[in-house]
Protein backbone atom coordinates (compact mmCIF):
# COMPACT_ATOMS: atom_id res chain seq x y z
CA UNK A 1 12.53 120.16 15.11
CA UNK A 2 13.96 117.02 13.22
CA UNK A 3 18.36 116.86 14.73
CA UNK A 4 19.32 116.41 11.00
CA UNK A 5 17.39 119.47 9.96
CA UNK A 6 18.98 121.66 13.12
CA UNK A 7 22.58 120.74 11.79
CA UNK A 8 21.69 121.28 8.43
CA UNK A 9 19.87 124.58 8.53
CA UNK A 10 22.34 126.12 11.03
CA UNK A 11 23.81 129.54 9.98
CA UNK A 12 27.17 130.83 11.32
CA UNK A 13 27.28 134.75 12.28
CA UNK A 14 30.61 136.29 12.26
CA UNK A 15 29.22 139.79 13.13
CA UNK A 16 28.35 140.55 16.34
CA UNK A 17 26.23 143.35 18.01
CA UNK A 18 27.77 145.58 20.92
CA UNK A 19 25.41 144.46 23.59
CA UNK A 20 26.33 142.44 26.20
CA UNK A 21 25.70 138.51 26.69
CA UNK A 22 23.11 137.72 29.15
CA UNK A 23 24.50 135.91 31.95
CA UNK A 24 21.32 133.51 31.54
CA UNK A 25 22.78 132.88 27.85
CA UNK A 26 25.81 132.13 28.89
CA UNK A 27 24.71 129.53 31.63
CA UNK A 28 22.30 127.65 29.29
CA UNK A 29 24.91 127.43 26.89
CA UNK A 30 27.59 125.84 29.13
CA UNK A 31 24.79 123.92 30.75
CA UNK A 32 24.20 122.33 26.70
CA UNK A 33 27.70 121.08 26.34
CA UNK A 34 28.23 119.56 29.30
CA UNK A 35 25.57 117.38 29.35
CA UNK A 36 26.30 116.30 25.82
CA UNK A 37 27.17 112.79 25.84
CA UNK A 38 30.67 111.72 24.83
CA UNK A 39 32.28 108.34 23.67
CA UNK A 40 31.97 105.49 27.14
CA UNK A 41 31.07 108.99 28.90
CA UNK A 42 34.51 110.02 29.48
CA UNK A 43 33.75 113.89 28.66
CA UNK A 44 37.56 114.94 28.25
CA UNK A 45 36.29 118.89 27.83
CA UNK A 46 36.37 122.00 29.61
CA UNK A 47 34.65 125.13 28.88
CA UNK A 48 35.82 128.39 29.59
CA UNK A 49 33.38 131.35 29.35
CA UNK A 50 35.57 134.32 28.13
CA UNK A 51 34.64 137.63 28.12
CA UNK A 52 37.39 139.54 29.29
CA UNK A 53 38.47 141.42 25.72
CA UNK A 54 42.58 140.90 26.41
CA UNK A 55 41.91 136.78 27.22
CA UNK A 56 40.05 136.92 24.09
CA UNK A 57 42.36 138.46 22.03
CA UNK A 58 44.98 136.00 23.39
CA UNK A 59 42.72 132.78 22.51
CA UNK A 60 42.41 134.23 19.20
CA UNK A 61 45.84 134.39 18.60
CA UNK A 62 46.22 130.66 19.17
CA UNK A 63 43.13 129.27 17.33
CA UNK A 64 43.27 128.38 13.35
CA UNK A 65 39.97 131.18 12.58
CA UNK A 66 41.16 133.97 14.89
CA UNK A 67 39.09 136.57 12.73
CA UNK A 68 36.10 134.84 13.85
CA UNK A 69 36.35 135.69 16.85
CA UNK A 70 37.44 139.31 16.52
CA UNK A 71 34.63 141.71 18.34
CA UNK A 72 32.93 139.04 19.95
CA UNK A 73 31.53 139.77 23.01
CA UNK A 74 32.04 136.41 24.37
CA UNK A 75 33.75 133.38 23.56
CA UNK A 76 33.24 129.94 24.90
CA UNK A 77 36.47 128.00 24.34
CA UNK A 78 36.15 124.12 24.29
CA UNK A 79 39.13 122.78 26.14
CA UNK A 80 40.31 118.96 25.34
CA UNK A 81 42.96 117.03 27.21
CA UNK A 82 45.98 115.67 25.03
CA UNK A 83 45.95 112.94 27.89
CA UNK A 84 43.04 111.25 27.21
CA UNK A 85 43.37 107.35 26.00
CA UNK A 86 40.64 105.27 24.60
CA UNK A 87 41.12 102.02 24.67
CA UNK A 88 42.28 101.26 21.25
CA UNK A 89 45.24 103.64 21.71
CA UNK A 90 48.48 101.36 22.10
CA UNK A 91 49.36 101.01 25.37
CA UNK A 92 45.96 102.04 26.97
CA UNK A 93 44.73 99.86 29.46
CA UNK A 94 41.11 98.36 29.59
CA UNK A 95 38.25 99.51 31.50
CA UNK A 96 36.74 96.82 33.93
């Protein structure tokens, strides 16, 4: 399938069914975003695999669309540093 048409054609779900995530899922999805290429490679992101209900709820609570989240079974939280420079940020030093 053409990239553009995979973006375009994607459709969000905000219900979710009461059966557990396969592990394998899980794996292949973590797997996908970290070996998605960033800018120079620097990869500032974490994932975290959630699926404990109470660390879910308390993500939730700190996220902009916590009712999309609400009876998820899992959640995979992307996790950015605030410390990360590029080089055009004042003050950054080059890369040699």
């Amino acid at each position: 399938m053409d990239a553009c048409l995979a973006v375009a054609s994607k459709r969000d779900q905000r219900e979710y069914a009461e059966r557990p995530v396969p592990e394998e899922a899980v794996r292949r999805s973590l797997d996908a975003g970290r070996i998605a290429g960033g800018a120079k490679n620097r990869q500032p992101w974490r994932f975290l695999a959630l699926g404990d209900r109470g660390l879910v709820d308390q993500v939730a609570q700190t996220v902009y669309a916590s009712p999309d989240l609400l009876g998820a079974p899992r959640v995979i939280a992307i996790v950015v540093s605030g410390k990360v420079r590029s080089p055009s940020t004042p003050g950054a030093r080059p890369r040699t």
